[in-house]
PDB file of N, CA and C in Angstrom:
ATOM      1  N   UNK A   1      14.545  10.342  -2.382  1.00  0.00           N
ATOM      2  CA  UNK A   1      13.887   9.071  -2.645  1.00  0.00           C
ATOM      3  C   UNK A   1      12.975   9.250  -3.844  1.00  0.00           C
ATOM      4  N   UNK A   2      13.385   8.651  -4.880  1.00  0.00           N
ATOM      5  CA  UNK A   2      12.246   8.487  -5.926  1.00  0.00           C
ATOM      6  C   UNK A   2      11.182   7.584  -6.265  1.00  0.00           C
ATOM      7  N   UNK A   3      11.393   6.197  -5.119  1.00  0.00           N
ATOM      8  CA  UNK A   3      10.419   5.186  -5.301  1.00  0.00           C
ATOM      9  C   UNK A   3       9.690   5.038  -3.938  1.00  0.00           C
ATOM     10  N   UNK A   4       8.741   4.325  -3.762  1.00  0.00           N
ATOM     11  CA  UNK A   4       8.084   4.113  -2.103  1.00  0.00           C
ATOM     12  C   UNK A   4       7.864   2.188  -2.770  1.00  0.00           C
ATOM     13  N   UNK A   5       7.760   1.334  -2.106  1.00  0.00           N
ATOM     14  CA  UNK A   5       7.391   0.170  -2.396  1.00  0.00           C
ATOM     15  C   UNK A   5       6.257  -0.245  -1.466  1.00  0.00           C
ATOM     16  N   UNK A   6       4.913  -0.838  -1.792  1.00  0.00           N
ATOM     17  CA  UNK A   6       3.938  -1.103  -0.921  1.00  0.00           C
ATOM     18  C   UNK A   6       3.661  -2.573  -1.195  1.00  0.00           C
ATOM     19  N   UNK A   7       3.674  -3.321  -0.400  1.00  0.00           N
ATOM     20  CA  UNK A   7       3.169  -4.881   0.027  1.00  0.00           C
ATOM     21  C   UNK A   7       1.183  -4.504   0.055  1.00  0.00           C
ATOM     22  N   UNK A   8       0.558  -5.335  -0.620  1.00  0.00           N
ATOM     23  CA  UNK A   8      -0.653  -5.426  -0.789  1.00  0.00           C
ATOM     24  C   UNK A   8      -1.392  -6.387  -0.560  1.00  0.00           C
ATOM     25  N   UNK A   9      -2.498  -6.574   0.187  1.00  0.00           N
ATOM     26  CA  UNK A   9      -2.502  -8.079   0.549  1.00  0.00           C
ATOM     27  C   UNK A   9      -4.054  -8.041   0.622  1.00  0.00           C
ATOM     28  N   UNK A  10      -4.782  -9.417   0.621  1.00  0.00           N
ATOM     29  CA  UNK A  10      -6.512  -9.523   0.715  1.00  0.00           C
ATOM     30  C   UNK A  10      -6.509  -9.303   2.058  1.00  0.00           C
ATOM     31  N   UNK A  11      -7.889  -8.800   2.686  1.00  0.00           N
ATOM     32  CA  UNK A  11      -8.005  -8.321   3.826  1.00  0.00           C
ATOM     33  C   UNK A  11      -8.627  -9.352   4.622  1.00  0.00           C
ATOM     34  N   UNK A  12      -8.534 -10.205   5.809  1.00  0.00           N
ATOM     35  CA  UNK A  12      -9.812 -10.926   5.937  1.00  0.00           C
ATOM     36  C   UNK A  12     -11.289 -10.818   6.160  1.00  0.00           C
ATOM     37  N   UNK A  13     -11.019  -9.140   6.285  1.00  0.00           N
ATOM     38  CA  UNK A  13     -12.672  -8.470   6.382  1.00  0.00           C
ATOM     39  C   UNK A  13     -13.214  -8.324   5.082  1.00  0.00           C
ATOM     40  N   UNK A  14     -12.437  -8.530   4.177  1.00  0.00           N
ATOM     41  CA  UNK A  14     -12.432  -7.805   2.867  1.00  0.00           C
ATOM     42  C   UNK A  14     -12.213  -6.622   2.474  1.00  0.00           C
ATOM     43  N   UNK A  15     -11.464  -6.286   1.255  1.00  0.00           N
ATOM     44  CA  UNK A  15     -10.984  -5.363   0.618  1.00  0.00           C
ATOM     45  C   UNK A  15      -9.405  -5.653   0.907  1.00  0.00           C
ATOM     46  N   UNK A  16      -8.402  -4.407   1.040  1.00  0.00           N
ATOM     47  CA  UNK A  16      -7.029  -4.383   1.267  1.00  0.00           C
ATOM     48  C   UNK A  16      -6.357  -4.049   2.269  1.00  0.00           C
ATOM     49  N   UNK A  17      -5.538  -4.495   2.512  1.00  0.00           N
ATOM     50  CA  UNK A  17      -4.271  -3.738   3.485  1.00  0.00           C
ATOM     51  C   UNK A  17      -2.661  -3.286   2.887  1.00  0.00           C
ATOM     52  N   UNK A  18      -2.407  -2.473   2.763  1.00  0.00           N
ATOM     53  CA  UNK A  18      -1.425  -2.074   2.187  1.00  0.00           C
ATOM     54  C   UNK A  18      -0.118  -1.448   3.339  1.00  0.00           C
ATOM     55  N   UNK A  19       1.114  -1.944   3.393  1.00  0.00           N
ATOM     56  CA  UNK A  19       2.049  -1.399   4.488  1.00  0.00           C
ATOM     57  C   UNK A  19       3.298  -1.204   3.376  1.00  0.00           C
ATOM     58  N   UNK A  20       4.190   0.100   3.805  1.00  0.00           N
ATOM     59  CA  UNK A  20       5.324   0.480   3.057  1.00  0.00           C
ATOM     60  C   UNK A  20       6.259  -0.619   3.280  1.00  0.00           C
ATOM     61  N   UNK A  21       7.057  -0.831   2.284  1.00  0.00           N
ATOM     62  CA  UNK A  21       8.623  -1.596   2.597  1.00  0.00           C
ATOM     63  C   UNK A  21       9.582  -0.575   3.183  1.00  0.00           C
ATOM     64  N   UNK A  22      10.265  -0.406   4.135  1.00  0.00           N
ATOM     65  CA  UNK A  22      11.401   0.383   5.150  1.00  0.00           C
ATOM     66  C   UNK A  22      10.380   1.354   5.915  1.00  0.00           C
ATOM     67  N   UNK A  23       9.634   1.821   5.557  1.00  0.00           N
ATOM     68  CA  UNK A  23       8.519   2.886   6.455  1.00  0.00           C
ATOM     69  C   UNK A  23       7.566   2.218   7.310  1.00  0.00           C
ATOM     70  N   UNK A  24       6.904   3.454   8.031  1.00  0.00           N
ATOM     71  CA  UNK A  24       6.167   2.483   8.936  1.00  0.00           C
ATOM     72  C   UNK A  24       4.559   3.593   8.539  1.00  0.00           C
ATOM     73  N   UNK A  25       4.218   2.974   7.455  1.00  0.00           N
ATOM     74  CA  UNK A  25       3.300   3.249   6.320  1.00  0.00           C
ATOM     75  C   UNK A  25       2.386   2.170   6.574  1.00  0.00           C
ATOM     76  N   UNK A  26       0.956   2.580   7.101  1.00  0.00           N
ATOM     77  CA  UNK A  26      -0.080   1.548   6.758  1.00  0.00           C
ATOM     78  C   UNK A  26      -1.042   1.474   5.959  1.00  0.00           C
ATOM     79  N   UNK A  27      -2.147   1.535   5.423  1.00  0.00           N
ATOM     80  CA  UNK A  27      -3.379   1.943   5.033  1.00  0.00           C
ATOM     81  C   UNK A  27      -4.169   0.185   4.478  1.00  0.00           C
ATOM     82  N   UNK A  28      -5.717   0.703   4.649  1.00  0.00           N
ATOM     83  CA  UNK A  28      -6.446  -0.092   3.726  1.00  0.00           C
ATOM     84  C   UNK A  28      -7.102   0.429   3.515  1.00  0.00           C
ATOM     85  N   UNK A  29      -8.059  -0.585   2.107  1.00  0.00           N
ATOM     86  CA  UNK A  29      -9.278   0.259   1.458  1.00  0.00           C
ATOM     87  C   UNK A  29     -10.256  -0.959   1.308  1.00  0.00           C
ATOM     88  N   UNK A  30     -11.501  -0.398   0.428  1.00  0.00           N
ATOM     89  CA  UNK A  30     -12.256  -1.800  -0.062  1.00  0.00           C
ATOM     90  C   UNK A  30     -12.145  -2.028  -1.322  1.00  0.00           C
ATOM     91  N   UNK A  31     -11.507  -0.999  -2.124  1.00  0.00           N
ATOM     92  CA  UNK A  31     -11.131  -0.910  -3.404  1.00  0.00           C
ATOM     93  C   UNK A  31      -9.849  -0.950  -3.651  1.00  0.00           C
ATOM     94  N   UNK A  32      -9.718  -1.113  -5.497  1.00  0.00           N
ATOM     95  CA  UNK A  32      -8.275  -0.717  -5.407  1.00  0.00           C
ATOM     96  C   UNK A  32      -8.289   0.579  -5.982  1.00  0.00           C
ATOM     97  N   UNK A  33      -9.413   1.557  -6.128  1.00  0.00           N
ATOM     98  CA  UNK A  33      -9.244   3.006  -6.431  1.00  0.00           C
ATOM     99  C   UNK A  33      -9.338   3.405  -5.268  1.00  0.00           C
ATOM    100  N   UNK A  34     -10.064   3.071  -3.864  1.00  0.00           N
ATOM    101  CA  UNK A  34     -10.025   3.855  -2.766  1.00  0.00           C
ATOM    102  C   UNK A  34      -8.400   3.666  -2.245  1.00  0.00           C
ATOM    103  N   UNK A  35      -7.794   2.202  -2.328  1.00  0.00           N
ATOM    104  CA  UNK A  35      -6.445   2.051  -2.292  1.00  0.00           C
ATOM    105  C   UNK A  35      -5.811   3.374  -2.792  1.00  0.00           C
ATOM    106  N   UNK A  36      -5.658   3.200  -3.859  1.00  0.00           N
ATOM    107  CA  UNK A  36      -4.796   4.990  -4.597  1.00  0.00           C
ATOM    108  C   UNK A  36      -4.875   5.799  -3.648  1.00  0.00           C
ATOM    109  N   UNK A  37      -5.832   6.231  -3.502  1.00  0.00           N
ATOM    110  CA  UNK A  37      -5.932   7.182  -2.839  1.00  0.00           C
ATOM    111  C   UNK A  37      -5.724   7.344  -1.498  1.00  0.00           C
ATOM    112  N   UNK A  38      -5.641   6.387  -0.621  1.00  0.00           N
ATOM    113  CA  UNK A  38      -5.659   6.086   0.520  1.00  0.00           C
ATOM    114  C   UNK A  38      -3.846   6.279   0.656  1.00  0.00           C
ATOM    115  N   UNK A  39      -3.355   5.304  -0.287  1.00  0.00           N
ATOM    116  CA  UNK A  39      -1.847   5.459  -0.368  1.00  0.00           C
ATOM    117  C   UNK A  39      -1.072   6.861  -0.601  1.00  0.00           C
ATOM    118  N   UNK A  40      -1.926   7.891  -1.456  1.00  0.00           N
ATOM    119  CA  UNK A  40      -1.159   8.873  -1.544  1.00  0.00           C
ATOM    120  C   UNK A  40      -1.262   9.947  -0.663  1.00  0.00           C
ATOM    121  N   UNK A  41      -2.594   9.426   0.400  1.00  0.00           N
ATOM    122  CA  UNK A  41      -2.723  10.498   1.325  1.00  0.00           C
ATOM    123  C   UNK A  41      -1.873  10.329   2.458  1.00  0.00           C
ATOM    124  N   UNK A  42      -1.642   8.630   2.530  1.00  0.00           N
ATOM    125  CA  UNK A  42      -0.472   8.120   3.298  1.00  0.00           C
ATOM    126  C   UNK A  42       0.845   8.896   3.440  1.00  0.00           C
ATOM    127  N   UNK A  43       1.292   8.693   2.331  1.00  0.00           N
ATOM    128  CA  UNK A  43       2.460   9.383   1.681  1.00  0.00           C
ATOM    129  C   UNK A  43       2.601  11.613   1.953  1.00  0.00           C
ATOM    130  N   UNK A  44       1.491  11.292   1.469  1.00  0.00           N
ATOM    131  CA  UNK A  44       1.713  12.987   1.841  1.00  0.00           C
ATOM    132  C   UNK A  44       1.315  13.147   3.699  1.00  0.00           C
ATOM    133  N   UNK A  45       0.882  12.358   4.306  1.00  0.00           N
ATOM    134  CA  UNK A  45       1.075  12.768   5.928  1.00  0.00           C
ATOM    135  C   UNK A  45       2.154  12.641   6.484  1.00  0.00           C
ATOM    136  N   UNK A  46       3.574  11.171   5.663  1.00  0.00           N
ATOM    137  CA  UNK A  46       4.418  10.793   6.160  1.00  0.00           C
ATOM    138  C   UNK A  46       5.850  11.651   5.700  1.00  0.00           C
ATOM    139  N   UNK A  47       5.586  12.275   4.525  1.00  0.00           N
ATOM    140  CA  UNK A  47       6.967  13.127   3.909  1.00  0.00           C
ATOM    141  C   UNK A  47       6.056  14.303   3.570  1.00  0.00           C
ATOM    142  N   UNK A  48       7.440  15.158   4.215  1.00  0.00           N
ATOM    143  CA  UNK A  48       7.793  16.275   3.467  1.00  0.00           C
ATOM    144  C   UNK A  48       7.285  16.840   2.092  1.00  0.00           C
ATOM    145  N   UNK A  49       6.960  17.661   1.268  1.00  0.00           N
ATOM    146  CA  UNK A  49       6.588  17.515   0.400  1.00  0.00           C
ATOM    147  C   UNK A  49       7.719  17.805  -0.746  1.00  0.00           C
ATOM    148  N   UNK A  50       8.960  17.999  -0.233  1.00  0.00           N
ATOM    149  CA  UNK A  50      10.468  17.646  -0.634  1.00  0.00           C
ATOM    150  C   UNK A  50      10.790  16.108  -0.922  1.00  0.00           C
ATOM    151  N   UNK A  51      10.575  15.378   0.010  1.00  0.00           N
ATOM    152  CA  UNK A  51      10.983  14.342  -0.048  1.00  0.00           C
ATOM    153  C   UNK A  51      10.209  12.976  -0.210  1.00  0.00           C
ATOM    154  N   UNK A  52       8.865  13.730  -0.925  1.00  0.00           N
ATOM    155  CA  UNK A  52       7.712  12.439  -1.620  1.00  0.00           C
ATOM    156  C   UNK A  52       8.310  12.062  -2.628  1.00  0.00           C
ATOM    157  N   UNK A  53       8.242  10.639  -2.295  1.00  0.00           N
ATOM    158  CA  UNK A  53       8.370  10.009  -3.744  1.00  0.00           C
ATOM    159  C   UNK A  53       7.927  10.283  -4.816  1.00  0.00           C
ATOM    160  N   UNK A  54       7.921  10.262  -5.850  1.00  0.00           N
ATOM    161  CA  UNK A  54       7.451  10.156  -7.281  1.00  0.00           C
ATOM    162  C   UNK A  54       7.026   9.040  -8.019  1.00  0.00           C
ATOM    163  N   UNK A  55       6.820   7.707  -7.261  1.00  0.00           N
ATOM    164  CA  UNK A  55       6.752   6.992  -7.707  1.00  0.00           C
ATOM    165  C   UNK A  55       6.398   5.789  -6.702  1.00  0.00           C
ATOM    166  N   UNK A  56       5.105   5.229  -7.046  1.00  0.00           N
ATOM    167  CA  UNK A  56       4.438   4.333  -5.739  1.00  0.00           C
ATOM    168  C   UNK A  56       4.182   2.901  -6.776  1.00  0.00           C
ATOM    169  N   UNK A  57       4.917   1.630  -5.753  1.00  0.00           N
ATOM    170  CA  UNK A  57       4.645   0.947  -6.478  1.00  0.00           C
ATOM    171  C   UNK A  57       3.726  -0.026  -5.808  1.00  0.00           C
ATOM    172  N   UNK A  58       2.571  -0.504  -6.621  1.00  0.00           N
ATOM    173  CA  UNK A  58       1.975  -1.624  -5.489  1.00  0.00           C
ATOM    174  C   UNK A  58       2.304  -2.772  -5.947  1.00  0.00           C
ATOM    175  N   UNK A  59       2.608  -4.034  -4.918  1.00  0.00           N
ATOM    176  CA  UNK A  59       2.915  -5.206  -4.883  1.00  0.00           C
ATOM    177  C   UNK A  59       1.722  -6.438  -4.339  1.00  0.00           C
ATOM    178  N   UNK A  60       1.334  -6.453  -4.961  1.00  0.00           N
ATOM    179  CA  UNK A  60       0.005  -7.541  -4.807  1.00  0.00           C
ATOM    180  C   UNK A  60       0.139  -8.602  -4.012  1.00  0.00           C
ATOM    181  N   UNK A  61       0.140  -9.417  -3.292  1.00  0.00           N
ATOM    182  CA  UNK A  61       0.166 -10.434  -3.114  1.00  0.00           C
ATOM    183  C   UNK A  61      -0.532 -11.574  -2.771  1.00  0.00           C
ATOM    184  N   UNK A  62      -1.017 -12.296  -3.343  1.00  0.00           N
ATOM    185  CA  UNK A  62      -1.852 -13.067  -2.968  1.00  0.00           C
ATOM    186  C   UNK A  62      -1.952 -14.893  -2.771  1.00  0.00           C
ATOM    187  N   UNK A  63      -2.336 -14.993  -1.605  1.00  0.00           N
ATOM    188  CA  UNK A  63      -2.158 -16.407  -0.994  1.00  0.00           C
ATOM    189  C   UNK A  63      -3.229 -17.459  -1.135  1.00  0.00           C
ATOM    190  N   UNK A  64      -2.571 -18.574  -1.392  1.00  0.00           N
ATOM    191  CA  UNK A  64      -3.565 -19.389  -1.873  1.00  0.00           C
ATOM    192  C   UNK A  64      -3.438 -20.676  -1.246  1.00  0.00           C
ATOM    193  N   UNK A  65      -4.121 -21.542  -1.093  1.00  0.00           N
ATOM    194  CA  UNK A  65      -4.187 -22.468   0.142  1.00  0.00           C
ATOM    195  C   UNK A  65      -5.261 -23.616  -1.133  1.00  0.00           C
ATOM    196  N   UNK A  66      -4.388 -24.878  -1.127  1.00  0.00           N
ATOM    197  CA  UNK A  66      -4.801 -25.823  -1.966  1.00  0.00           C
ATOM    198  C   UNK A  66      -4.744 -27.108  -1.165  1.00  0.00           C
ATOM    199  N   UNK A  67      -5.710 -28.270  -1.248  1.00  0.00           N
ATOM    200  CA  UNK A  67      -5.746 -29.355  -0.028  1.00  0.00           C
ATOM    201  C   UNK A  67      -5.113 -30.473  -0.875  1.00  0.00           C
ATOM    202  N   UNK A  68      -4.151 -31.100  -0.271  1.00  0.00           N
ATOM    203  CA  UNK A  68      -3.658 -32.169  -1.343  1.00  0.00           C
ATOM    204  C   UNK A  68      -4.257 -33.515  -1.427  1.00  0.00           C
TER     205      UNK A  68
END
């Protein structure tokens, strides 16, 4: 595996929640540098150190709620 894909989302406590796409990968932070880091420690508890990705992508997402 050379990629990991992460869904990123606002927290309602504030800060982030971050979960892998196909893994069962969670983490949050209050940052998006504690994020980094949070994600790669993720990653190194969940693989092998054979079979870490090389490549983490984050996917932002953010929801927005408008009153018509």
């Amino acid at each position: 595996m050379n990629e990991i894909i992460f869904l990123v989302e606002n927290s309602p406590e504030g800060g982030f929640t971050a979960s892998a796409l196909g893994h069962s990968i969670f983490t949050d932070a209050e940052t998006t540098d504690e994020l980094h880091t949070n994600v790669r420690d993720a990653i190194a508890c969940h693989f092998d150190p054979t079979e870490k990705p090389g490549i983490i992508r984050l996917q932002f997402v953010r929801e927005e709620v408008i009153h018509a």
